[in-house]
N, C-alpha and C. Protein backbone atom coordinates (compact mmCIF):
# COMPACT_ATOMS: atom_id res chain seq x y z
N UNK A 1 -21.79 9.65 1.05
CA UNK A 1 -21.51 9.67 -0.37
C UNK A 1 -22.60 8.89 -1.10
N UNK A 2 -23.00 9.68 -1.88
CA UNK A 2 -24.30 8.82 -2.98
C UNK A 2 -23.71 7.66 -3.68
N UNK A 3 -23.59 6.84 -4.24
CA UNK A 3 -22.85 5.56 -4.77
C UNK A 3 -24.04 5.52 -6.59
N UNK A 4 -23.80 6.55 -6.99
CA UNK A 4 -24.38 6.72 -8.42
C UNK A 4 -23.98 5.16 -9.25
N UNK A 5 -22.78 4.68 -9.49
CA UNK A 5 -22.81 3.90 -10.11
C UNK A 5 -21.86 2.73 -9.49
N UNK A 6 -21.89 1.54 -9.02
CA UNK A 6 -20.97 0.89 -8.28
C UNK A 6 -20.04 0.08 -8.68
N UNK A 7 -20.05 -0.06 -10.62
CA UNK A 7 -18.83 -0.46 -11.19
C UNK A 7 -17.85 0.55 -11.53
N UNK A 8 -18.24 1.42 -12.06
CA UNK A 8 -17.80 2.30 -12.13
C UNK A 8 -16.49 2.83 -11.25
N UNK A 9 -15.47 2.33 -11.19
CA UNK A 9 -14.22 2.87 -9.98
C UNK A 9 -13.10 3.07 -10.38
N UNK A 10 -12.74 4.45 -10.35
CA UNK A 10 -11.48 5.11 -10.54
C UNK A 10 -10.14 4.48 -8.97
N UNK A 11 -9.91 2.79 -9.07
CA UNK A 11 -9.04 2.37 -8.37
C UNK A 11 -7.90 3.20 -7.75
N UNK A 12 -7.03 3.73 -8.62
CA UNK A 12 -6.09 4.71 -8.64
C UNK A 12 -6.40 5.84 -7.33
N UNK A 13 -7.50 6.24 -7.21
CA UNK A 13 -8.29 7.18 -6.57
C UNK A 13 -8.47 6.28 -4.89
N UNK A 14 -8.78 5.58 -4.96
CA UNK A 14 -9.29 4.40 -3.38
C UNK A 14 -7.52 3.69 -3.10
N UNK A 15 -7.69 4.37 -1.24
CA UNK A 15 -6.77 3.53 -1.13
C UNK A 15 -6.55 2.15 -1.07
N UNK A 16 -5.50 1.46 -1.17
CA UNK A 16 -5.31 -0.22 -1.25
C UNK A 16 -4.97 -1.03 -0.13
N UNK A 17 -5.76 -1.78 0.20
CA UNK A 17 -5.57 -2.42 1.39
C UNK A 17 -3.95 -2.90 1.63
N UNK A 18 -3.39 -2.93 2.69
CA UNK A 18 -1.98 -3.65 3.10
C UNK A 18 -2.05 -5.17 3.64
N UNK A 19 -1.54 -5.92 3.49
CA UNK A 19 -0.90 -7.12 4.16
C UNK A 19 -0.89 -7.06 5.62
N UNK A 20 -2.05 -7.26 6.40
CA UNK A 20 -1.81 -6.57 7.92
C UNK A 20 -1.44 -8.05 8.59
N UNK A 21 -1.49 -9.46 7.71
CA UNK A 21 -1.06 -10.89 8.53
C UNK A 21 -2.46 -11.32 8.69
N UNK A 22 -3.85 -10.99 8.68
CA UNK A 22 -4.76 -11.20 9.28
C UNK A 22 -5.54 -12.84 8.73
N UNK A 23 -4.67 -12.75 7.82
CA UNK A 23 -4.96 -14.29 7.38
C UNK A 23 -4.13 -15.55 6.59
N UNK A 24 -2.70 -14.77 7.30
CA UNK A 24 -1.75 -15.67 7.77
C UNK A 24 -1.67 -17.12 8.14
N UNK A 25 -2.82 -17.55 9.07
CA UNK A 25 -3.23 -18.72 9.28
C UNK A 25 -4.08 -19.65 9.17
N UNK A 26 -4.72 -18.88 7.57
CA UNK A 26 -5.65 -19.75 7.35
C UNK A 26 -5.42 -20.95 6.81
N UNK A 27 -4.40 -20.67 5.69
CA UNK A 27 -3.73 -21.85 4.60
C UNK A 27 -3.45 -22.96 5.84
N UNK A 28 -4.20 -24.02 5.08
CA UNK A 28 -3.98 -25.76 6.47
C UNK A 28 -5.20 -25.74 6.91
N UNK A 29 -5.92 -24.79 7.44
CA UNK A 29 -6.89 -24.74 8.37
C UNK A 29 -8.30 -25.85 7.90
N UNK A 30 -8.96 -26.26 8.83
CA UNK A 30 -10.14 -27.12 8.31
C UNK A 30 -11.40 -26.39 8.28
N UNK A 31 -12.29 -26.07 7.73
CA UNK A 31 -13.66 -25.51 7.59
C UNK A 31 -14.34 -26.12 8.92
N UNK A 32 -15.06 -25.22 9.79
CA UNK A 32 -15.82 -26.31 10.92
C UNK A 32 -17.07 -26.32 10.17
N UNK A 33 -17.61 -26.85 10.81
CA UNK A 33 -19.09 -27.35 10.23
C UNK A 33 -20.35 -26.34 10.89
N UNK A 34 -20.36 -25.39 9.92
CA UNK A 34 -20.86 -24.17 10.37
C UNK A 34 -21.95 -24.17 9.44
N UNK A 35 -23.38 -23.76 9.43
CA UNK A 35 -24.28 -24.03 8.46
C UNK A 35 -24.40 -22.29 8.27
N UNK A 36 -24.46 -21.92 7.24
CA UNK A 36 -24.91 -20.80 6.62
C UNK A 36 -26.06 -20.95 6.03
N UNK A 37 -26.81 -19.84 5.66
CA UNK A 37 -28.09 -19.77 4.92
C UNK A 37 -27.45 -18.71 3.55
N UNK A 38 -27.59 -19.61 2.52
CA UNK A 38 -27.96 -18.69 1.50
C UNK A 38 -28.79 -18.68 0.64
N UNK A 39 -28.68 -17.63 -0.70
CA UNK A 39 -29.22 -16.75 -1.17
C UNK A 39 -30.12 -17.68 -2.28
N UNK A 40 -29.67 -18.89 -2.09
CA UNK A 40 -30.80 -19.75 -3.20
C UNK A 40 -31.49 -20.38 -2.23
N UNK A 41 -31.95 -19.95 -0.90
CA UNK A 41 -32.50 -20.58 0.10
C UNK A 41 -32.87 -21.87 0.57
N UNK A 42 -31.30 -22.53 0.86
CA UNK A 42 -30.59 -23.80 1.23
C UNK A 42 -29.87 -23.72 2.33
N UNK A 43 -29.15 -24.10 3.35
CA UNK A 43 -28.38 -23.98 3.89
C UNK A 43 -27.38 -25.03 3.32
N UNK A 44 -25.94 -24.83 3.58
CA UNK A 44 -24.56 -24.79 3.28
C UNK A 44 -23.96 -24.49 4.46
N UNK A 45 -23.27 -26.14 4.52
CA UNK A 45 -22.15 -26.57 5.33
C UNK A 45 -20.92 -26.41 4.56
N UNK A 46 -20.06 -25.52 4.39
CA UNK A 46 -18.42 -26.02 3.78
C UNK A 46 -17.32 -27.26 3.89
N UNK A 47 -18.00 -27.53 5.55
CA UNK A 47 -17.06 -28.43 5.71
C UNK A 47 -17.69 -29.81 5.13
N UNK A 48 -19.08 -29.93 4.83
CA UNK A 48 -19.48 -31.16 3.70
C UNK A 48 -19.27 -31.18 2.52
N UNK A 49 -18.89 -30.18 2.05
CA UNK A 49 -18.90 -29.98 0.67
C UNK A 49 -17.50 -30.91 0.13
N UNK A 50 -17.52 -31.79 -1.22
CA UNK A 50 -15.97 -32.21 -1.36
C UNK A 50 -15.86 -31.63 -2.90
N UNK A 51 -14.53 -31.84 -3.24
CA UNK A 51 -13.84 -31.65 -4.03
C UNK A 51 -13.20 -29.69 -3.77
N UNK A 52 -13.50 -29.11 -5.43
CA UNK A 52 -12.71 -28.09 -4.67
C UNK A 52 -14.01 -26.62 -4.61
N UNK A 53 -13.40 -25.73 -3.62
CA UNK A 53 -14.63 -25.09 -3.68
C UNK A 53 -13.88 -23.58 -3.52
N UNK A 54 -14.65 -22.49 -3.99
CA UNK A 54 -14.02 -21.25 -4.39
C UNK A 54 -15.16 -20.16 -3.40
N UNK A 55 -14.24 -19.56 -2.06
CA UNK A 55 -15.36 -18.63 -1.33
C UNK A 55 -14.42 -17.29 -1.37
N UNK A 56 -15.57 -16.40 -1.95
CA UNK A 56 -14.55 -14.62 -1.66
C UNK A 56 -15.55 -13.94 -1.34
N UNK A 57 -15.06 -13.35 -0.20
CA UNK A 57 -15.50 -12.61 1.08
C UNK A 57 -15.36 -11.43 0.66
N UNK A 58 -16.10 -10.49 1.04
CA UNK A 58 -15.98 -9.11 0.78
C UNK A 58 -16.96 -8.42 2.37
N UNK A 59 -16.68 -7.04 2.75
CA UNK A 59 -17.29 -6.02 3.63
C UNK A 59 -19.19 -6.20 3.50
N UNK A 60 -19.43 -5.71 2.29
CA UNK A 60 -20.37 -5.68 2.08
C UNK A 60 -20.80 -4.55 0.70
N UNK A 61 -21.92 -5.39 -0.01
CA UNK A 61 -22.59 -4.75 -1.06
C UNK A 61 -23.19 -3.44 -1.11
N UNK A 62 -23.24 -2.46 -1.95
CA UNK A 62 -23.79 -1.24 -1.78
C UNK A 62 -25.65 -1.82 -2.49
N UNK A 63 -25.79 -0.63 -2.69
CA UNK A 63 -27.16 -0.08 -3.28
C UNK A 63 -27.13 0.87 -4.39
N UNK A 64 -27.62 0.40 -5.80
CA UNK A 64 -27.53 2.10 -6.37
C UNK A 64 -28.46 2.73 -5.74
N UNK A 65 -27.54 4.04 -5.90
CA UNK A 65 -28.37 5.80 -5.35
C UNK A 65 -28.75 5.71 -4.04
N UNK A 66 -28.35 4.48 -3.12
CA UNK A 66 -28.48 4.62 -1.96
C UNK A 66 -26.71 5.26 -1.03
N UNK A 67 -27.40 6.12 0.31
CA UNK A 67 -25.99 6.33 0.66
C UNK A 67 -25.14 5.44 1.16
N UNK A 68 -23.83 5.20 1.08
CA UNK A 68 -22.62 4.30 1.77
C UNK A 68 -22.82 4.32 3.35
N UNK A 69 -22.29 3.35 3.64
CA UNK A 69 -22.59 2.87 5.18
C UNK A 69 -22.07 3.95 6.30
N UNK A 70 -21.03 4.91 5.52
CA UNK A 70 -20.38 5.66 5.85
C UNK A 70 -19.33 6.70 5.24
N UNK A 71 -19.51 8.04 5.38
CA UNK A 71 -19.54 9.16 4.45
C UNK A 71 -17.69 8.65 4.06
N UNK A 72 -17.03 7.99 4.50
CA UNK A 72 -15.63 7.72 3.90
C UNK A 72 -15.53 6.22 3.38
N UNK A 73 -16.33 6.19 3.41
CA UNK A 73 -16.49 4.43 2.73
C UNK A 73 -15.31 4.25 1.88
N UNK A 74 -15.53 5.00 0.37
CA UNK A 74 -14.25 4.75 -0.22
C UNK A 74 -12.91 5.05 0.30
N UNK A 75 -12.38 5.91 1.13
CA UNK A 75 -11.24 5.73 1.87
C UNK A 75 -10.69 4.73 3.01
N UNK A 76 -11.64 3.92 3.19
CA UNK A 76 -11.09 2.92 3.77
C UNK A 76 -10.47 1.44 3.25
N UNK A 77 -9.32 1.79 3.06
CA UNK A 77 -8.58 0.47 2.36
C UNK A 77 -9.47 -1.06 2.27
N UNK A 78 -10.10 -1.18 1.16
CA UNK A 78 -10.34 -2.49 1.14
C UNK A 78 -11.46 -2.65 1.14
N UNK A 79 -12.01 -1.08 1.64
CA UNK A 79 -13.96 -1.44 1.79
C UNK A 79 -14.72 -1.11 0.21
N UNK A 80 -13.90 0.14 -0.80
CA UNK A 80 -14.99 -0.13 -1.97
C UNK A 80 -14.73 -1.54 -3.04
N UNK A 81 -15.38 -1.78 -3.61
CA UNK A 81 -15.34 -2.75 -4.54
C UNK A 81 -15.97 -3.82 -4.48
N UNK A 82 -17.02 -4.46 -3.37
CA UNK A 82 -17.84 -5.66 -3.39
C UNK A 82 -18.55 -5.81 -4.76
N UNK A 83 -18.92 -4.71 -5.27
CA UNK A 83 -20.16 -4.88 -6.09
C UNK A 83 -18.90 -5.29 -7.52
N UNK A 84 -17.89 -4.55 -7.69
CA UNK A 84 -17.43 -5.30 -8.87
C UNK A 84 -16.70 -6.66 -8.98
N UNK A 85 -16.38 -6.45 -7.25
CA UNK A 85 -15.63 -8.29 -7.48
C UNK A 85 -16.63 -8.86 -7.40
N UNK A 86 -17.68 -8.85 -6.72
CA UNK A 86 -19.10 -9.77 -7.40
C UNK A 86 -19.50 -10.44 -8.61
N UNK A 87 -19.70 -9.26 -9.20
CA UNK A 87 -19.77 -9.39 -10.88
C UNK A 87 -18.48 -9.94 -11.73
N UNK A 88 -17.28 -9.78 -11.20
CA UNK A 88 -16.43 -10.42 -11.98
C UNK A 88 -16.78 -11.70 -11.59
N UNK A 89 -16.63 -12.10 -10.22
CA UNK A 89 -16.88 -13.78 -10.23
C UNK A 89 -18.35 -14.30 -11.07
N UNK A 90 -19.42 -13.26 -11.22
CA UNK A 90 -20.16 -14.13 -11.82
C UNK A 90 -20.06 -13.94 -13.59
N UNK A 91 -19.02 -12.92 -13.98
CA UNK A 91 -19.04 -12.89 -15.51
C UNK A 91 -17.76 -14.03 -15.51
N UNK A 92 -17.15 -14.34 -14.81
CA UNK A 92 -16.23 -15.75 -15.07
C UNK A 92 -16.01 -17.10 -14.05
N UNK A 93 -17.94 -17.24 -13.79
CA UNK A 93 -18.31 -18.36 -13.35
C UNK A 93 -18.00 -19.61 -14.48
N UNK A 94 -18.42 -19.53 -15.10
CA UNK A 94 -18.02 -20.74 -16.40
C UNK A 94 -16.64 -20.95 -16.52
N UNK A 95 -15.66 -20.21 -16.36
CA UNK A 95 -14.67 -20.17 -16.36
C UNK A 95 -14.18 -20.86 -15.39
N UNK A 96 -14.66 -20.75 -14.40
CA UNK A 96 -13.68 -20.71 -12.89
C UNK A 96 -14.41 -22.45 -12.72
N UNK A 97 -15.79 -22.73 -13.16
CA UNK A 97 -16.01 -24.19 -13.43
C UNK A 97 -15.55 -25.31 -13.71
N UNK A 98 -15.43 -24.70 -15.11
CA UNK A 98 -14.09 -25.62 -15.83
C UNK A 98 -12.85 -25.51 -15.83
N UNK A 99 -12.25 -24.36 -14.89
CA UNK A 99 -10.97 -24.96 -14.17
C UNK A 99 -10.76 -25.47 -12.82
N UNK A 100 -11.88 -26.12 -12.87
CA UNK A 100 -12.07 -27.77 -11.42
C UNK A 100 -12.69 -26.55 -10.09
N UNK A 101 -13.49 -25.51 -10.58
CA UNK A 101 -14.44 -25.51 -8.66
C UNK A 101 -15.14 -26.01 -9.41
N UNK A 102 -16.01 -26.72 -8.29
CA UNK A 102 -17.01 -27.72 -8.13
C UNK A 102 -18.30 -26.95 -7.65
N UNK A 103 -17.82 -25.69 -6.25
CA UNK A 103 -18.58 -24.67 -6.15
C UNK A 103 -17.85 -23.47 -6.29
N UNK A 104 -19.11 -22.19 -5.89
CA UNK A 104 -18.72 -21.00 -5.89
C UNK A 104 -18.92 -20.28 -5.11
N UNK A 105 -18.63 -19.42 -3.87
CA UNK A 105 -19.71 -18.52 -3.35
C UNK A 105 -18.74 -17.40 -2.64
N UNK A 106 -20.22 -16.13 -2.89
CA UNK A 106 -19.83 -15.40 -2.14
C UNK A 106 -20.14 -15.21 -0.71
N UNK A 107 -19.91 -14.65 0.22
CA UNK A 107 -19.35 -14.58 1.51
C UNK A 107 -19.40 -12.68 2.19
N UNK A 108 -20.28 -12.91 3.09
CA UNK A 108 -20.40 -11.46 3.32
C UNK A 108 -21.58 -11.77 4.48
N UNK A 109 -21.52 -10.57 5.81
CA UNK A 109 -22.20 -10.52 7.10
C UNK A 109 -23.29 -10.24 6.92
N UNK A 110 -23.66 -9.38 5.96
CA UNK A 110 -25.17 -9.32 5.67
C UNK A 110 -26.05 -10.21 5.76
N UNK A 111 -27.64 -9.38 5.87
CA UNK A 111 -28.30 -10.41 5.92
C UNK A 111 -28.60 -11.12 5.02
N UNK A 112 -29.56 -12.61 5.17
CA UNK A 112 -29.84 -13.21 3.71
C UNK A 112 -30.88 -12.27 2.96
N UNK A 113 -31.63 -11.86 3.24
CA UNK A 113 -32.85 -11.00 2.52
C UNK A 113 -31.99 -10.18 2.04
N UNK A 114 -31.06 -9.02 2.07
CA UNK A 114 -30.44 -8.10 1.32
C UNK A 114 -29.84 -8.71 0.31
N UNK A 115 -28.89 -9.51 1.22
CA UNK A 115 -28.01 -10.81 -0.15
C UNK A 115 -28.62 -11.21 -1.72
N UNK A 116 -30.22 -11.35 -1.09
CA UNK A 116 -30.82 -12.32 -2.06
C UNK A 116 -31.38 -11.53 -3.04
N UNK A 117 -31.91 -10.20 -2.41
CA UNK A 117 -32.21 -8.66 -3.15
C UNK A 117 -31.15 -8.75 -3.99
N UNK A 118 -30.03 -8.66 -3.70
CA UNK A 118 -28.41 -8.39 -4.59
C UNK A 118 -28.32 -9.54 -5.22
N UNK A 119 -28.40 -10.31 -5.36
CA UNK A 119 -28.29 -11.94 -6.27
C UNK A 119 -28.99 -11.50 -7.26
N UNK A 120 -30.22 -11.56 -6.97
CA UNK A 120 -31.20 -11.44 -7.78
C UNK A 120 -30.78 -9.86 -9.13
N UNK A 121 -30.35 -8.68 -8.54
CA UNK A 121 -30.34 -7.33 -9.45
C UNK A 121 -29.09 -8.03 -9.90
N UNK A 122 -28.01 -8.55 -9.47
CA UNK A 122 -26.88 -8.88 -10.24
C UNK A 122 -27.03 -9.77 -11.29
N UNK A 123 -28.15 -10.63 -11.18
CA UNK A 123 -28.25 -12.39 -11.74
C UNK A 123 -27.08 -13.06 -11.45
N UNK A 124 -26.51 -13.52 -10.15
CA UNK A 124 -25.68 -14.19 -10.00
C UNK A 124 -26.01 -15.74 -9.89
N UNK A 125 -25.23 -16.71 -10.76
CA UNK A 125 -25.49 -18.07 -10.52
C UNK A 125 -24.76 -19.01 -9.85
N UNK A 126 -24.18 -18.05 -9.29
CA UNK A 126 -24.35 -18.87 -7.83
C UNK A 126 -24.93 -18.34 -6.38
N UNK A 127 -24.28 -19.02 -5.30
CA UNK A 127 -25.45 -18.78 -3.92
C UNK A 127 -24.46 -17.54 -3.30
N UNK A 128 -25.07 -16.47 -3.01
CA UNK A 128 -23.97 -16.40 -1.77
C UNK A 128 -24.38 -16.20 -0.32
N UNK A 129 -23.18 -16.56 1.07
CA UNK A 129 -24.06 -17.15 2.12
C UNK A 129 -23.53 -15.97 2.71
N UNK A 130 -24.41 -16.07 3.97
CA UNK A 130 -24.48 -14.69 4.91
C UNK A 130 -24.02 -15.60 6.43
N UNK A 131 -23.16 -14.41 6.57
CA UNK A 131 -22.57 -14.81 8.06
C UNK A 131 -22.51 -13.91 8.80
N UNK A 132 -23.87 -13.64 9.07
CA UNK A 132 -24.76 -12.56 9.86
C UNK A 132 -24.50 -12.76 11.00
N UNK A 133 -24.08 -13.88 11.65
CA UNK A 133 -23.77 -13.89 13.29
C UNK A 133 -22.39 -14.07 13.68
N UNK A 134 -21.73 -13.98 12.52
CA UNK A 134 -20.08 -14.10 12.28
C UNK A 134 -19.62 -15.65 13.05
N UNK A 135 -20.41 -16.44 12.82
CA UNK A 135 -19.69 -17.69 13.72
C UNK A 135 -18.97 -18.34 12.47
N UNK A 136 -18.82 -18.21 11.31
CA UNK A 136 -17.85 -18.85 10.66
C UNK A 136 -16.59 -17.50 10.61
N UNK A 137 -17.00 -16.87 10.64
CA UNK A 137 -15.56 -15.57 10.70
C UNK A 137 -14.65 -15.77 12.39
N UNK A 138 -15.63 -16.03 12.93
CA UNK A 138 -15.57 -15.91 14.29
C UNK A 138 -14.48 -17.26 14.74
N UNK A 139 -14.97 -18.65 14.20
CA UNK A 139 -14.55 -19.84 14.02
C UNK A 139 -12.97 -20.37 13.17
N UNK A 140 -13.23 -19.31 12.47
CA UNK A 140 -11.46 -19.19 11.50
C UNK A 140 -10.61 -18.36 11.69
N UNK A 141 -11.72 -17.36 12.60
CA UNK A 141 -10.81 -15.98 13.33
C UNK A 141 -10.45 -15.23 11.32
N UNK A 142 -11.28 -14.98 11.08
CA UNK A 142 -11.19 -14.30 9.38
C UNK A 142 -11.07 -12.78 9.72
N UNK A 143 -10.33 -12.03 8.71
CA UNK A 143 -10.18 -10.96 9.34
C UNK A 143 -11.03 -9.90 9.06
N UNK A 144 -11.43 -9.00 9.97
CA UNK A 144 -12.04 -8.37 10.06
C UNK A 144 -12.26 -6.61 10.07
N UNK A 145 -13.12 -5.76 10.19
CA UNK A 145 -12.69 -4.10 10.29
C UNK A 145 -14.44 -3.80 10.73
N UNK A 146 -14.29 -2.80 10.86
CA UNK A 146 -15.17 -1.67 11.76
C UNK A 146 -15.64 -0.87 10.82
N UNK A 147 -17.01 -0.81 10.51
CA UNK A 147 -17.38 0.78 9.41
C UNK A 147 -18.81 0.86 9.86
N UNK A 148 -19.62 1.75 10.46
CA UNK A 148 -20.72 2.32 10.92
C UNK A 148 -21.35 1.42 12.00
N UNK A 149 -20.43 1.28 12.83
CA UNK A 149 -21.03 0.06 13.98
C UNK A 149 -20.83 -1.31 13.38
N UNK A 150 -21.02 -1.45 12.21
CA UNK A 150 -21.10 -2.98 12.20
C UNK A 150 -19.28 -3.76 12.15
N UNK A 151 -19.44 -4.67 12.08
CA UNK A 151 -18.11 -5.70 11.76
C UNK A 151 -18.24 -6.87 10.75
N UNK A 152 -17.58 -6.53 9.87
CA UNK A 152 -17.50 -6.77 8.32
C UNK A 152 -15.92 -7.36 8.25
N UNK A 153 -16.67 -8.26 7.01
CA UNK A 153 -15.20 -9.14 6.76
C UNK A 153 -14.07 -8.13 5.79
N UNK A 154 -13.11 -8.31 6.03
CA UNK A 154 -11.92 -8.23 5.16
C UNK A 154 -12.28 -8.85 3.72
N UNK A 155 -12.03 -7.94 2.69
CA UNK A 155 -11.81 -8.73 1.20
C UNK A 155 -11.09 -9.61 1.11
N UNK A 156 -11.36 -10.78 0.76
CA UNK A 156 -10.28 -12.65 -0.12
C UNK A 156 -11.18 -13.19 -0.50
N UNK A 157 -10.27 -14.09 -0.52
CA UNK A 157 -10.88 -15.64 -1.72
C UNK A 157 -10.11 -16.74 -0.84
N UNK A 158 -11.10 -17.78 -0.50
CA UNK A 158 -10.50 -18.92 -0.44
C UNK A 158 -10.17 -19.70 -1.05
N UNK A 159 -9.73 -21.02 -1.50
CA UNK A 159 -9.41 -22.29 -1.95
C UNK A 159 -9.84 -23.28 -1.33
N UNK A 160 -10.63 -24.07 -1.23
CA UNK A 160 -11.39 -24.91 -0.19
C UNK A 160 -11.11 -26.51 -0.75
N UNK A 161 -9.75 -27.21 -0.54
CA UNK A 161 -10.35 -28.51 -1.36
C UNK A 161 -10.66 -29.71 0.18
N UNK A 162 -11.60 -30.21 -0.26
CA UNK A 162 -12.19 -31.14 0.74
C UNK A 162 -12.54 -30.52 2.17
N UNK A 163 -12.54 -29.62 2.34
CA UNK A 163 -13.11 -28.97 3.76
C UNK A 163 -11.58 -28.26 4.22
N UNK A 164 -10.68 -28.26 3.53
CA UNK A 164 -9.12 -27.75 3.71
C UNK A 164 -8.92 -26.46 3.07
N UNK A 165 -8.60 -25.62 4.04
CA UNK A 165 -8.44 -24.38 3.02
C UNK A 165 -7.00 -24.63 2.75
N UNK A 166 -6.51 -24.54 0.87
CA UNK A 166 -5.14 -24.74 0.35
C UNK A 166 -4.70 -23.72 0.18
N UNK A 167 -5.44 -22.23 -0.49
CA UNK A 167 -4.78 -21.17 -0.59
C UNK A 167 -5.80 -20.01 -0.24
N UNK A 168 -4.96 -19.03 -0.50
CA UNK A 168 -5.74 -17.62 0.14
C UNK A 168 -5.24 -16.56 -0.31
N UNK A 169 -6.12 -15.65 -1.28
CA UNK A 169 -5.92 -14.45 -1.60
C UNK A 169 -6.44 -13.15 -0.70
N UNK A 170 -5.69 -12.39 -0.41
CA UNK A 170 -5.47 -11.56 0.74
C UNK A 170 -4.17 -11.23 0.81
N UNK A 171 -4.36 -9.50 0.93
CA UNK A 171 -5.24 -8.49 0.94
C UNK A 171 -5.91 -8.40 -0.83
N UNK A 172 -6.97 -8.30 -1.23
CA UNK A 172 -7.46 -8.46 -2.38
C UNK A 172 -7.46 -6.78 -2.93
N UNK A 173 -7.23 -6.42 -4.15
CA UNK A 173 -6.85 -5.06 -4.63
C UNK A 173 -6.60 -4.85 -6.20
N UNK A 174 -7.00 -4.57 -7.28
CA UNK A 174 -8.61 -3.80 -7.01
C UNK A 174 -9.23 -5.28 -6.71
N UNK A 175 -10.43 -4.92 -6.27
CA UNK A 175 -11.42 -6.08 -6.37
C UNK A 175 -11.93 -6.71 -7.71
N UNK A 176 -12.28 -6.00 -8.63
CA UNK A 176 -12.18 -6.26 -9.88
C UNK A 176 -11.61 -7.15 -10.24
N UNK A 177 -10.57 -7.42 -9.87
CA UNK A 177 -9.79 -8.56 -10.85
C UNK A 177 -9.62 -9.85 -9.82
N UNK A 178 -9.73 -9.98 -8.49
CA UNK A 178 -9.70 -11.09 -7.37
C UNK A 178 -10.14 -12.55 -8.65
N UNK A 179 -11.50 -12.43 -9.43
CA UNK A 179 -12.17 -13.51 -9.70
C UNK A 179 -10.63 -14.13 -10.92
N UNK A 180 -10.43 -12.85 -11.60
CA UNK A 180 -9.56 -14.01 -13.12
C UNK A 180 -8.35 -14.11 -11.99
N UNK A 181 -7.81 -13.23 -11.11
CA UNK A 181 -6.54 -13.57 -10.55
C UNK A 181 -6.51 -15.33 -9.53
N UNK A 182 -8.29 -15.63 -8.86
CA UNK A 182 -8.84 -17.31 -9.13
C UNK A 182 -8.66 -17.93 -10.06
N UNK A 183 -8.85 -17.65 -10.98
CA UNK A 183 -8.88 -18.45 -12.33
C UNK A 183 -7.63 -18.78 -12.70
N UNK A 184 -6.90 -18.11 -12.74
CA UNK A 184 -5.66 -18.16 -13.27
C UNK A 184 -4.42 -19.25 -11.72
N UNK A 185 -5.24 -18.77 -10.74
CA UNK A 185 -4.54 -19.47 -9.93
C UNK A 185 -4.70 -21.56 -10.06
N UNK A 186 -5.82 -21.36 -10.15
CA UNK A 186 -6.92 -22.58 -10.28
C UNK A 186 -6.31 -23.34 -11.66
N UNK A 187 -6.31 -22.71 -12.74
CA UNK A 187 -5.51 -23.52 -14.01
C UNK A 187 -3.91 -23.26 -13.70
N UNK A 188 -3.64 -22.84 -12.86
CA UNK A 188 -2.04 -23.55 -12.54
C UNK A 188 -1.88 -25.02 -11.66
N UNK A 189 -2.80 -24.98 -11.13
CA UNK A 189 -2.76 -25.49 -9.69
C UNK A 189 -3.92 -26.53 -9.70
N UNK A 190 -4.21 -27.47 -10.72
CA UNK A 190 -5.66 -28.32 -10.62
C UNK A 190 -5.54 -29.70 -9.94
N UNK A 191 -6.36 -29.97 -9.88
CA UNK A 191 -6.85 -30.80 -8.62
C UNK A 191 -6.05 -32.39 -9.01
């Protein structure tokens, strides 16, 4: 499937991911001290980071006018929508600031060079890190799916305060809205 425009999504149309438990056990869990590389070319430990910190994971980013990873991409519950929950978190970064994250990031297996390609066409201000060898997915046991050989994360959002994950959105649906449905969680719930 050509991916002409990647905000663009008739939701209604894509099926919606289910509640399969797959991250059931994250809420409590501690961040290990896993270094990622990201997209402002730094590496990032989570579990150093303090106060509160905001990570949403997605499959992976498209390309305009390039083809999908796989000719059913959009039929697989949960796999379209990276590119607009992206952009929502970065059109209500200011937002999600000043209701107490401290950070922001996105989260995805890709590599950093594609990542940073996509940062850059989005203008996103913040980093997002690549967990290209899955040892932090691997390490939290995060859940996961299968689409053209590779293994790609499940769509959420974490809650990260002090290296503690407190909450967890999952199964995420549309993606579109994951970032204000943060926001809104975040000004109930401040630090």
């Amino acid at each position: 499937m050509n991916q002409k425009n990647l905000l663009d999504v008739d939701w209604s149309a894509i099926p919606a991911p289910v509640d399969d438990g797959g991250a059931d056990h994250l809420e409590g869990m501690t961040i290990p001290p896993i270094a990622l590389r990201a997209t402002d070319d730094t590496s990032v430990v989570l579990a150093e980071l303090t106060g509160r910190t905001v990570v949403f994971a997605y499959p992976r980013t498209g390309e305009p006018g390039k083809i999908a990873l796989v000719d059913d991409w959009d039929m697989i519950p949960g796999a379209r929508g990276c590119t607009p929950q992206t952009c929502a978190f970065r059109d209500l970064f200011a937002e999600l600031k000043a209701a107490g994250a401290k950070h922001v990031f996105g989260l995805s297996t890709q590599d950093n060079d594609y990542q940073t390609e996509m940062a850059g066409r989005l203008h996103l201000p913040f980093a997002v890190l690549s967990d290209h060898d899955r040892a932090l997915a691997t390490a939290l046991k995060l859940p996961t799916m299968e689409a053209g050989g590779e293994t790609l994360l499940k769509r959420m959002a974490l809650i990260i305060d002090d290296a503690v994950i407190t909450h967890v959105f999952y199964p995420v649906f549309p993606p579109d809205r994951n970032a204000g449905d943060v926001l809104a969680w975040l000004k109930a719930n401040p630090i």
